[in-house]
C-alpha atoms as a PDB file:
ATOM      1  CA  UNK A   1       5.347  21.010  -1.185  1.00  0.00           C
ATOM      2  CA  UNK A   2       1.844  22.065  -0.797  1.00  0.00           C
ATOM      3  CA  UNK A   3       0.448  19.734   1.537  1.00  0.00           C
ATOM      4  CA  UNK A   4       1.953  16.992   4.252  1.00  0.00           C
ATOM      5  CA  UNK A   5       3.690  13.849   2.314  1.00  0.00           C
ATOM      6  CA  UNK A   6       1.881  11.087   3.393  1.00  0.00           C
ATOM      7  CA  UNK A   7       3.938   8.188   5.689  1.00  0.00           C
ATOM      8  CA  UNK A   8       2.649   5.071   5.551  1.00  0.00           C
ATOM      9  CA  UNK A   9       4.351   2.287   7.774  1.00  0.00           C
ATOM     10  CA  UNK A  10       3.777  -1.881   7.318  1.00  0.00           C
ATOM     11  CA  UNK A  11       2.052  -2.824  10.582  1.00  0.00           C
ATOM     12  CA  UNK A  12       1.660  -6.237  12.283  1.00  0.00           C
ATOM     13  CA  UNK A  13       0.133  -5.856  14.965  1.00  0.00           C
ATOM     14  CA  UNK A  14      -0.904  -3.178  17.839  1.00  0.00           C
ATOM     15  CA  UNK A  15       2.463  -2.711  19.374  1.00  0.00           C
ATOM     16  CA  UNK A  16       3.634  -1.835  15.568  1.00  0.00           C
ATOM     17  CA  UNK A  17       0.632   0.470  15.302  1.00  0.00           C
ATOM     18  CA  UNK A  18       1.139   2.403  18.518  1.00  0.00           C
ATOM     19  CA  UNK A  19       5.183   2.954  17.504  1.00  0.00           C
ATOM     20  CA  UNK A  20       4.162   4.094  14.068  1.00  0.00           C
ATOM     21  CA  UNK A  21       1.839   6.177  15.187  1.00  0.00           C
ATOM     22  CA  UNK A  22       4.391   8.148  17.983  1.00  0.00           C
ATOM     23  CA  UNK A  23       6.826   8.089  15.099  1.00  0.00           C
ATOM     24  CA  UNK A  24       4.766  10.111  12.982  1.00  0.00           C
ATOM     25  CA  UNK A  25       3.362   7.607  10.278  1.00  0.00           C
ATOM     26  CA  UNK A  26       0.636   9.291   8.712  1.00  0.00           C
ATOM     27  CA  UNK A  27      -0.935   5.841   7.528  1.00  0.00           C
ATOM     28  CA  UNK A  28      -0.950   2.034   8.374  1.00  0.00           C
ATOM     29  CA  UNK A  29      -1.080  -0.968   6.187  1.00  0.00           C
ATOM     30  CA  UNK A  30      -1.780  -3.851   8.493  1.00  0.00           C
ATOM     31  CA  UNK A  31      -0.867  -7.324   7.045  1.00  0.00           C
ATOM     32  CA  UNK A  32       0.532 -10.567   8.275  1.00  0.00           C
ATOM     33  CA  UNK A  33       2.852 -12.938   6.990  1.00  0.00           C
ATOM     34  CA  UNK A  34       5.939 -10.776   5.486  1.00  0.00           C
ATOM     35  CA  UNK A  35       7.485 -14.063   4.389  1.00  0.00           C
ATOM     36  CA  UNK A  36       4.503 -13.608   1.602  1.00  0.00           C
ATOM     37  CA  UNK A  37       4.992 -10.474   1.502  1.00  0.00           C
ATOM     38  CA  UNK A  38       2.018  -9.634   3.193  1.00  0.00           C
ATOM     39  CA  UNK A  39      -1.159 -11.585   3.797  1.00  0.00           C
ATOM     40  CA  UNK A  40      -5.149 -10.323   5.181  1.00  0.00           C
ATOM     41  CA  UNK A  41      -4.483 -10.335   8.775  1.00  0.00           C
ATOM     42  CA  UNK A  42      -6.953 -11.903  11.633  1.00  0.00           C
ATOM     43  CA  UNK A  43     -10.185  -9.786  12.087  1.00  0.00           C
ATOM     44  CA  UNK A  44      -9.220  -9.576  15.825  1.00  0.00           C
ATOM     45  CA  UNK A  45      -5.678  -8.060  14.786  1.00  0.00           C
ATOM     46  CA  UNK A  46      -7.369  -5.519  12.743  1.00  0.00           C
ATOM     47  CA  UNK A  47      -9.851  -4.549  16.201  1.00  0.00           C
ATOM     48  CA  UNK A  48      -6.895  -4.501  18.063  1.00  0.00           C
ATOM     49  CA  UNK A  49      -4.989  -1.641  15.930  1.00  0.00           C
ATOM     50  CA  UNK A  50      -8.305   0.120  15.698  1.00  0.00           C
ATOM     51  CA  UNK A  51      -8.509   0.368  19.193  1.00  0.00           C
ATOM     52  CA  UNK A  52      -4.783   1.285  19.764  1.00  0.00           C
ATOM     53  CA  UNK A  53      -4.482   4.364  17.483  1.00  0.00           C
ATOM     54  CA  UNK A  54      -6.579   6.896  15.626  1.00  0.00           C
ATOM     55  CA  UNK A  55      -4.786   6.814  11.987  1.00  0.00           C
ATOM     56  CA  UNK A  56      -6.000   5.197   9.029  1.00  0.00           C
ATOM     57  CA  UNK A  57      -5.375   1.651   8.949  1.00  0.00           C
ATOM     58  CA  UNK A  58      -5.291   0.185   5.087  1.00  0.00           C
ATOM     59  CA  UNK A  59      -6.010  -3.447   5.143  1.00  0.00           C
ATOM     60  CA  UNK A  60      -4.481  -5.931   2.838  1.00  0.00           C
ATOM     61  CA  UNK A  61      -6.687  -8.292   1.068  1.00  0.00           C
ATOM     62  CA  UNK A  62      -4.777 -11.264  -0.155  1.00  0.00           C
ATOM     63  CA  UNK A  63      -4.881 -15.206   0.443  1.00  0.00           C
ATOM     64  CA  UNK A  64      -1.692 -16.386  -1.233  1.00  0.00           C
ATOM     65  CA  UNK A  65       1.491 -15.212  -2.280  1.00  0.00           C
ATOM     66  CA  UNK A  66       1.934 -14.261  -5.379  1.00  0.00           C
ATOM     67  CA  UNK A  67      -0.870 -12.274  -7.625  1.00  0.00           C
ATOM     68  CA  UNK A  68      -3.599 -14.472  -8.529  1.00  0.00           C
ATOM     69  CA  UNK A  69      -6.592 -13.684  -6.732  1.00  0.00           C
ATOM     70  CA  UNK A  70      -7.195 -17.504  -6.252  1.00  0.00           C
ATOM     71  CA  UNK A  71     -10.844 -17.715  -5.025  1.00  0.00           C
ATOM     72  CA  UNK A  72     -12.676 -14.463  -5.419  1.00  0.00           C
ATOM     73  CA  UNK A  73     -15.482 -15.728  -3.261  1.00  0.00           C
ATOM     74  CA  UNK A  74     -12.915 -16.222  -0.532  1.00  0.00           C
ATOM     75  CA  UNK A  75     -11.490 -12.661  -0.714  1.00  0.00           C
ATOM     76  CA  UNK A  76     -14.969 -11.244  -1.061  1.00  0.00           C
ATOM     77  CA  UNK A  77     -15.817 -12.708   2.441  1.00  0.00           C
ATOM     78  CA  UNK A  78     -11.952 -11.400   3.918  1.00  0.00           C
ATOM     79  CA  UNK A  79     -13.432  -8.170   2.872  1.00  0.00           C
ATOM     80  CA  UNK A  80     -16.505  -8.711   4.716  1.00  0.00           C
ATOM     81  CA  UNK A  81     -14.953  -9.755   7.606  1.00  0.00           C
ATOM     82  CA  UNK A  82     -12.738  -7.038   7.985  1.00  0.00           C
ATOM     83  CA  UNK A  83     -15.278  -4.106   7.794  1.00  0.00           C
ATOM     84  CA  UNK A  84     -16.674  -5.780  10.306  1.00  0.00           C
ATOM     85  CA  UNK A  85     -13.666  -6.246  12.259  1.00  0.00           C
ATOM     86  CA  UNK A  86     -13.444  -2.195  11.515  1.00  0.00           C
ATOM     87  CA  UNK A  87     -11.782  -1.918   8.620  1.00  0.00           C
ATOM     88  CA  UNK A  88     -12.827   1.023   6.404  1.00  0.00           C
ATOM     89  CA  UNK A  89      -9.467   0.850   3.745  1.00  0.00           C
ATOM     90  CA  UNK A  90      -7.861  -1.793   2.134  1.00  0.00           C
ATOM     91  CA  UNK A  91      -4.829  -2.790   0.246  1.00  0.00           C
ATOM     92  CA  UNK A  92      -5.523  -5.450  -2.946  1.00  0.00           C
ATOM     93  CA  UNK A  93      -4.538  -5.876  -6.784  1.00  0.00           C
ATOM     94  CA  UNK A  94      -4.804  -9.166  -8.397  1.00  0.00           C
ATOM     95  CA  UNK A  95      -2.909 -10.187 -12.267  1.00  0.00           C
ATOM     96  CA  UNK A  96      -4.184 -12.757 -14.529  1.00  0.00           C
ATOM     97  CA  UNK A  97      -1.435 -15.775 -15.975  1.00  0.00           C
ATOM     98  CA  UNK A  98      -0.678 -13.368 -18.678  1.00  0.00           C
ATOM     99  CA  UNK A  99       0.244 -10.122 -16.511  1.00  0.00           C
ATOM    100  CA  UNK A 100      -2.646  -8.232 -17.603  1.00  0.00           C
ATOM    101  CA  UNK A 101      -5.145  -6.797 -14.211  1.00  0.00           C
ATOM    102  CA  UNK A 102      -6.918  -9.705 -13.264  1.00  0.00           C
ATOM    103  CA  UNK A 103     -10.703  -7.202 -13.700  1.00  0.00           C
ATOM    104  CA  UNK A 104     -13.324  -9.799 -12.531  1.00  0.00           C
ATOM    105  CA  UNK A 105     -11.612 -10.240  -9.017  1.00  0.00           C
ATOM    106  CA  UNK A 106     -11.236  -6.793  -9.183  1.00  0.00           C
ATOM    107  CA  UNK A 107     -14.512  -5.791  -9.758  1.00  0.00           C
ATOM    108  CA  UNK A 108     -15.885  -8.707  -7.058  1.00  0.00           C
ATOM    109  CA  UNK A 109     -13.567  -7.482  -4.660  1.00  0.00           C
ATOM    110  CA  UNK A 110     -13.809  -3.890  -4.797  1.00  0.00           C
ATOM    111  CA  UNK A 111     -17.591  -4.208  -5.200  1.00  0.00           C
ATOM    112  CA  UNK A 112     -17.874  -6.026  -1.512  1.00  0.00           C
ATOM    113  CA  UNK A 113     -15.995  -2.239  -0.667  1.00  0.00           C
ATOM    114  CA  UNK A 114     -18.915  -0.592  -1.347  1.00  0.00           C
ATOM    115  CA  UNK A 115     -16.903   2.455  -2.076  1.00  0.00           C
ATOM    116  CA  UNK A 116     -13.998   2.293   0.654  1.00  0.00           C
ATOM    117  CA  UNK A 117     -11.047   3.729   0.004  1.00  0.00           C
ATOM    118  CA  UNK A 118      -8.370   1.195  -1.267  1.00  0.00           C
ATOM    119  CA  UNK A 119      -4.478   1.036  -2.791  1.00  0.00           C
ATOM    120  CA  UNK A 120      -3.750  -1.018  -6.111  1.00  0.00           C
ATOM    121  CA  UNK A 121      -0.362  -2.686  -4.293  1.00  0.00           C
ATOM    122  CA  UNK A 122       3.039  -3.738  -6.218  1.00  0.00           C
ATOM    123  CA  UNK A 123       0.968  -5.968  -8.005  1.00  0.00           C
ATOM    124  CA  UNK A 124       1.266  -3.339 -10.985  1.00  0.00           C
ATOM    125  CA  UNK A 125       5.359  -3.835 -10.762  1.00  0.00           C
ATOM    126  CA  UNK A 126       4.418  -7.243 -12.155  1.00  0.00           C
ATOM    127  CA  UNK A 127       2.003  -6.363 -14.942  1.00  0.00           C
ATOM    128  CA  UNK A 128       2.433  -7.047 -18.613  1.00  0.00           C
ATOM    129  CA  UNK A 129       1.766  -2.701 -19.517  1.00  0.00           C
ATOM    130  CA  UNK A 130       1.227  -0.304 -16.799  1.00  0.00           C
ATOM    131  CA  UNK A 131      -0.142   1.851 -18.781  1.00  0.00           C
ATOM    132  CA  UNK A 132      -3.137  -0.739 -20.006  1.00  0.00           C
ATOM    133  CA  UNK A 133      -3.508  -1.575 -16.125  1.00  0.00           C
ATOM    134  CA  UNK A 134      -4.024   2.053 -15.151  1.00  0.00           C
ATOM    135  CA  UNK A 135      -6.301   2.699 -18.046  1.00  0.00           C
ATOM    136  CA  UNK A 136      -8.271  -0.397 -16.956  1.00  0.00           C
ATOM    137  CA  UNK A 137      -8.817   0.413 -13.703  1.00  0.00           C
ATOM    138  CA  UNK A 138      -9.042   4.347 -14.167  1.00  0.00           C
ATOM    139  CA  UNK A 139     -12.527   4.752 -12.745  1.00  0.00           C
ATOM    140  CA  UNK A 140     -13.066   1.915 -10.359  1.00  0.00           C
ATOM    141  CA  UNK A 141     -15.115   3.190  -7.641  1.00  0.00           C
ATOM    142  CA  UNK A 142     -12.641   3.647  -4.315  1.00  0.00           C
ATOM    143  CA  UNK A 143      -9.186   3.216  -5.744  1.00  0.00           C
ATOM    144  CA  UNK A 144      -7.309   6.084  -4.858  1.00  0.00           C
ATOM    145  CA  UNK A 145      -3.539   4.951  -4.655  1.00  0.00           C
ATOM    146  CA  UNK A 146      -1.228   2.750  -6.528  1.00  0.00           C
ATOM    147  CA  UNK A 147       1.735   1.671  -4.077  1.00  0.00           C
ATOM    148  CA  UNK A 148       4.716   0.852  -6.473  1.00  0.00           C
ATOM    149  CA  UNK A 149       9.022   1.168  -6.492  1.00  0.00           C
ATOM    150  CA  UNK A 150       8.598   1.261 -10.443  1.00  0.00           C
ATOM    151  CA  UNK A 151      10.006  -1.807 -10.896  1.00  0.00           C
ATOM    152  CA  UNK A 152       9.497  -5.198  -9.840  1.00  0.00           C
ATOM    153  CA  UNK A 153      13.468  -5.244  -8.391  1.00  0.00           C
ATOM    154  CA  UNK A 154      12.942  -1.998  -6.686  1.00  0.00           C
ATOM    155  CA  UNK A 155      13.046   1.634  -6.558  1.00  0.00           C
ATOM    156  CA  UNK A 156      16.904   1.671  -7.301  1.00  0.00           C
ATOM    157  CA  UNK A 157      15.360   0.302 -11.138  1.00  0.00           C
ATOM    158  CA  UNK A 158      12.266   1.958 -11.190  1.00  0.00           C
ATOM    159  CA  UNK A 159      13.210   5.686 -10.311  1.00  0.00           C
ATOM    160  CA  UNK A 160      12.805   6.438 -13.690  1.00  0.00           C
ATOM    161  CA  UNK A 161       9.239   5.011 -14.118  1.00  0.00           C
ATOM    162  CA  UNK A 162       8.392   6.694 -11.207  1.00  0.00           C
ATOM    163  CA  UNK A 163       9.534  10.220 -11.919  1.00  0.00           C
ATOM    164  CA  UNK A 164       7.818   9.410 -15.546  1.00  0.00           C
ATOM    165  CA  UNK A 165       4.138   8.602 -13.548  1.00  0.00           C
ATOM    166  CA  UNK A 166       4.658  11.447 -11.364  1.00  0.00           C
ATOM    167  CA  UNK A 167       4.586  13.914 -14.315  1.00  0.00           C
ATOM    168  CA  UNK A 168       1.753  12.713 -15.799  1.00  0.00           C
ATOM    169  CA  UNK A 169      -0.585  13.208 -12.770  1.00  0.00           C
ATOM    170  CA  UNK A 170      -3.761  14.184 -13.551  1.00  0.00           C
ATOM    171  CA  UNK A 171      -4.348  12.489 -16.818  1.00  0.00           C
ATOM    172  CA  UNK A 172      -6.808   9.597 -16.904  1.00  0.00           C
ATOM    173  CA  UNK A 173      -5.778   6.991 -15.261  1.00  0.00           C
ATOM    174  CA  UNK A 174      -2.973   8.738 -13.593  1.00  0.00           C
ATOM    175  CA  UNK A 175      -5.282  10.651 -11.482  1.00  0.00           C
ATOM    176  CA  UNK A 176      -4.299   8.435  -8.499  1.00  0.00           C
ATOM    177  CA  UNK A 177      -1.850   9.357  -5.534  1.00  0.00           C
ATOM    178  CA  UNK A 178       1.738   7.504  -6.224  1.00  0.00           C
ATOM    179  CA  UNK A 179       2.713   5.948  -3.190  1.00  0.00           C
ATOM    180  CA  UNK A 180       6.506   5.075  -2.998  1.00  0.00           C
ATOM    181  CA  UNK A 181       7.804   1.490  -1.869  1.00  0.00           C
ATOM    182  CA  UNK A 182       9.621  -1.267  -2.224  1.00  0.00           C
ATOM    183  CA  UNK A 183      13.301  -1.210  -1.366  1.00  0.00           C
ATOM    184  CA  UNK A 184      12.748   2.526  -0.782  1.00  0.00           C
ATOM    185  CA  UNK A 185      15.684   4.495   1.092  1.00  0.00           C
ATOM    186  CA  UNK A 186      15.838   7.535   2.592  1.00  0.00           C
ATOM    187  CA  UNK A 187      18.279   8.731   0.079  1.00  0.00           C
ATOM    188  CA  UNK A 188      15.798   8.326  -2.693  1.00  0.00           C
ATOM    189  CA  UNK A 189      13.075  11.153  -1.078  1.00  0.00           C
ATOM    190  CA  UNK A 190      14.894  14.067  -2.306  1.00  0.00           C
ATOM    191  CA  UNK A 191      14.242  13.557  -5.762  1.00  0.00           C
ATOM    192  CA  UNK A 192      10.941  12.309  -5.269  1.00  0.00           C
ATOM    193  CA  UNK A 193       9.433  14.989  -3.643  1.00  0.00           C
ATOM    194  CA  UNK A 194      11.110  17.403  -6.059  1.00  0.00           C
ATOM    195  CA  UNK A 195       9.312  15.556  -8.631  1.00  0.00           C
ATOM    196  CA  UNK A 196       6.022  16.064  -6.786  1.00  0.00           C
ATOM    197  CA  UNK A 197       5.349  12.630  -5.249  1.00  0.00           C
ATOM    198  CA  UNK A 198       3.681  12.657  -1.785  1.00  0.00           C
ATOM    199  CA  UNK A 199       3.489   8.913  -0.809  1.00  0.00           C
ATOM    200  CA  UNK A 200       6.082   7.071   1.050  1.00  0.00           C
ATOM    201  CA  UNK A 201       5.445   3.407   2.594  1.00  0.00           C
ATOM    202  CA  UNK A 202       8.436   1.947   4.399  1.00  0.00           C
ATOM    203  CA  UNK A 203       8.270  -1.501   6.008  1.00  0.00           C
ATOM    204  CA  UNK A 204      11.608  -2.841   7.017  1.00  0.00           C
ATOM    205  CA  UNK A 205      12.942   0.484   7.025  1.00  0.00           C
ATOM    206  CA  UNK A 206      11.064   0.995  10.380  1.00  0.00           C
ATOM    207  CA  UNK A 207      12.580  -2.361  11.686  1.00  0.00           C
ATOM    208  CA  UNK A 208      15.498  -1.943  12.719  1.00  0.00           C
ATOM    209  CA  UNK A 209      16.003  -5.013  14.049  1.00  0.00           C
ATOM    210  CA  UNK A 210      14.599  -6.570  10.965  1.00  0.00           C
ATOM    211  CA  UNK A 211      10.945  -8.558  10.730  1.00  0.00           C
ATOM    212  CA  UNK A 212      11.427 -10.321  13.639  1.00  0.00           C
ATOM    213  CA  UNK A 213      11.517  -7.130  15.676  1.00  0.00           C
ATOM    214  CA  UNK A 214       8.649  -4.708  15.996  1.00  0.00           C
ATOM    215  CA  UNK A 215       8.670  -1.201  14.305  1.00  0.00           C
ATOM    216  CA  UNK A 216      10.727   1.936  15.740  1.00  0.00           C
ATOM    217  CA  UNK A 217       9.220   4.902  16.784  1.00  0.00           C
ATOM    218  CA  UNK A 218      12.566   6.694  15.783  1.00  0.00           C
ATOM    219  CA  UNK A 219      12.986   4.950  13.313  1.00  0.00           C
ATOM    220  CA  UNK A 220       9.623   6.046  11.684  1.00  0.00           C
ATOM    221  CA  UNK A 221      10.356   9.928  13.427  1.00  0.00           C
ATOM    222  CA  UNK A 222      13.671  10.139  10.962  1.00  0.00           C
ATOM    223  CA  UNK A 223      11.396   9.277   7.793  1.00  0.00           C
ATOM    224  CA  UNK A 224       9.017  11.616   8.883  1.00  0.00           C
ATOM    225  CA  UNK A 225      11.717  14.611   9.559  1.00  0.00           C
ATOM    226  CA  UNK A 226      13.350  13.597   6.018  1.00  0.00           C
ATOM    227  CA  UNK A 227       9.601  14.522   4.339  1.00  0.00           C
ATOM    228  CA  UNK A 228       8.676  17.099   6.677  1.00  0.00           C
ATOM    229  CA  UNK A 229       6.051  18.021   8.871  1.00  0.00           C
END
């Protein structure tokens, strides 16, 4: 490997962040709400974690389980909120009824960026054709990483999908980092990183006493030891 594989860890709140951080997480995405897999957290959660620790903090931008955007206008003034809470990167991806990349919110949302860094979430595990979403969204201004397992189940099912991606790095629309997660295991890295894939994000895998308890700085450490660096 070339360069440091990037750890990203599923933060809460500022205890999480701190542990992450001494554990060797590279990366936070804060959220709330893991029984939605992940909601936009309170603006004074996000100043909290930006005060507690000096890694980037990716911040998730989305109302409702599920993928629909819902009310763009709504998301539009999360987004605002946050940056002003001190968030410079964000986590979104919204799909239409029909699984195709839902563009307008898209577009609205990533516009109120203004050219922050931001992840395309699982949201493309979902879609009707990968391929047509990455195409779509090839040259959005900001969007730098697609977090995915491959598969809506998992990365068990999508370990073939991902290796498939990783290969084809570079191309248009595959010029984005692949960031690994979603039922990911420590037994999967091997492979991965042998394929060339440098993004990890773990969220319960840092729990070890499950989402009711708050991340493990050892925990974290043995993910980071397993990638190196």
């Amino acid at each position: 490997m070339s360069k440091r594989a990037v750890l990203e860890v599923i933060a809460l709140d500022a205890e999480d962040a701190v542990a992450a951080q001494a554990g060797g997480a590279d990366r936070l995405e804060l959220v709330t709400d893991m029984a939605a897999d992940g909601l936009t957290p309170a603006a004074t959660t996000v100043a909290a974690i930006r005060a507690a620790v000096d890694i980037p903090v990716r911040v998730m931008l989305r109302l409702a389980d599920g993928f629909a955007a819902g009310d763009a206008s709504r998301l539009v003034a999360a987004a605002g909120e946050m940056r002003e809470a001190g968030a410079e990167e964000f986590v979104l991806g919204f799909l239409d009824a029909d699984g195709g990349v839902d563009l307008g919110a898209v577009e609205r949302v990533a516009g109120a960026l203004e050219g922050c860094r931001w992840t395309f979430h699982r949201a493309i595990d979902r879609a009707a054709d990968r391929g047509a979403l990455r195409k779509q969204l090839a040259d959005f201004p900001g969007l730098d990483t697609y977090l995915t397992a491959g598969a809506a189940a998992g990365v068990d099912a999508g370990l073939p999908t991902l290796l498939a991606e990783a290969e084809r790095r570079g191309e248009p629309g595959y010029e984005q980092q692949l960031l690994v997660g979603g039922g990911l295991r420590l037994e999967h890295v091997p492979v991965l990183l042998e394929a060339g894939i440098d993004g990890f994000h773990i969220g319960g895998a840092a729990r070890p006493g499950g989402w009711d308890g708050p991340v493990s700085a050892e925990a974290v450490g043995e993910w980071r030891r397993v990638l190196g660096g």
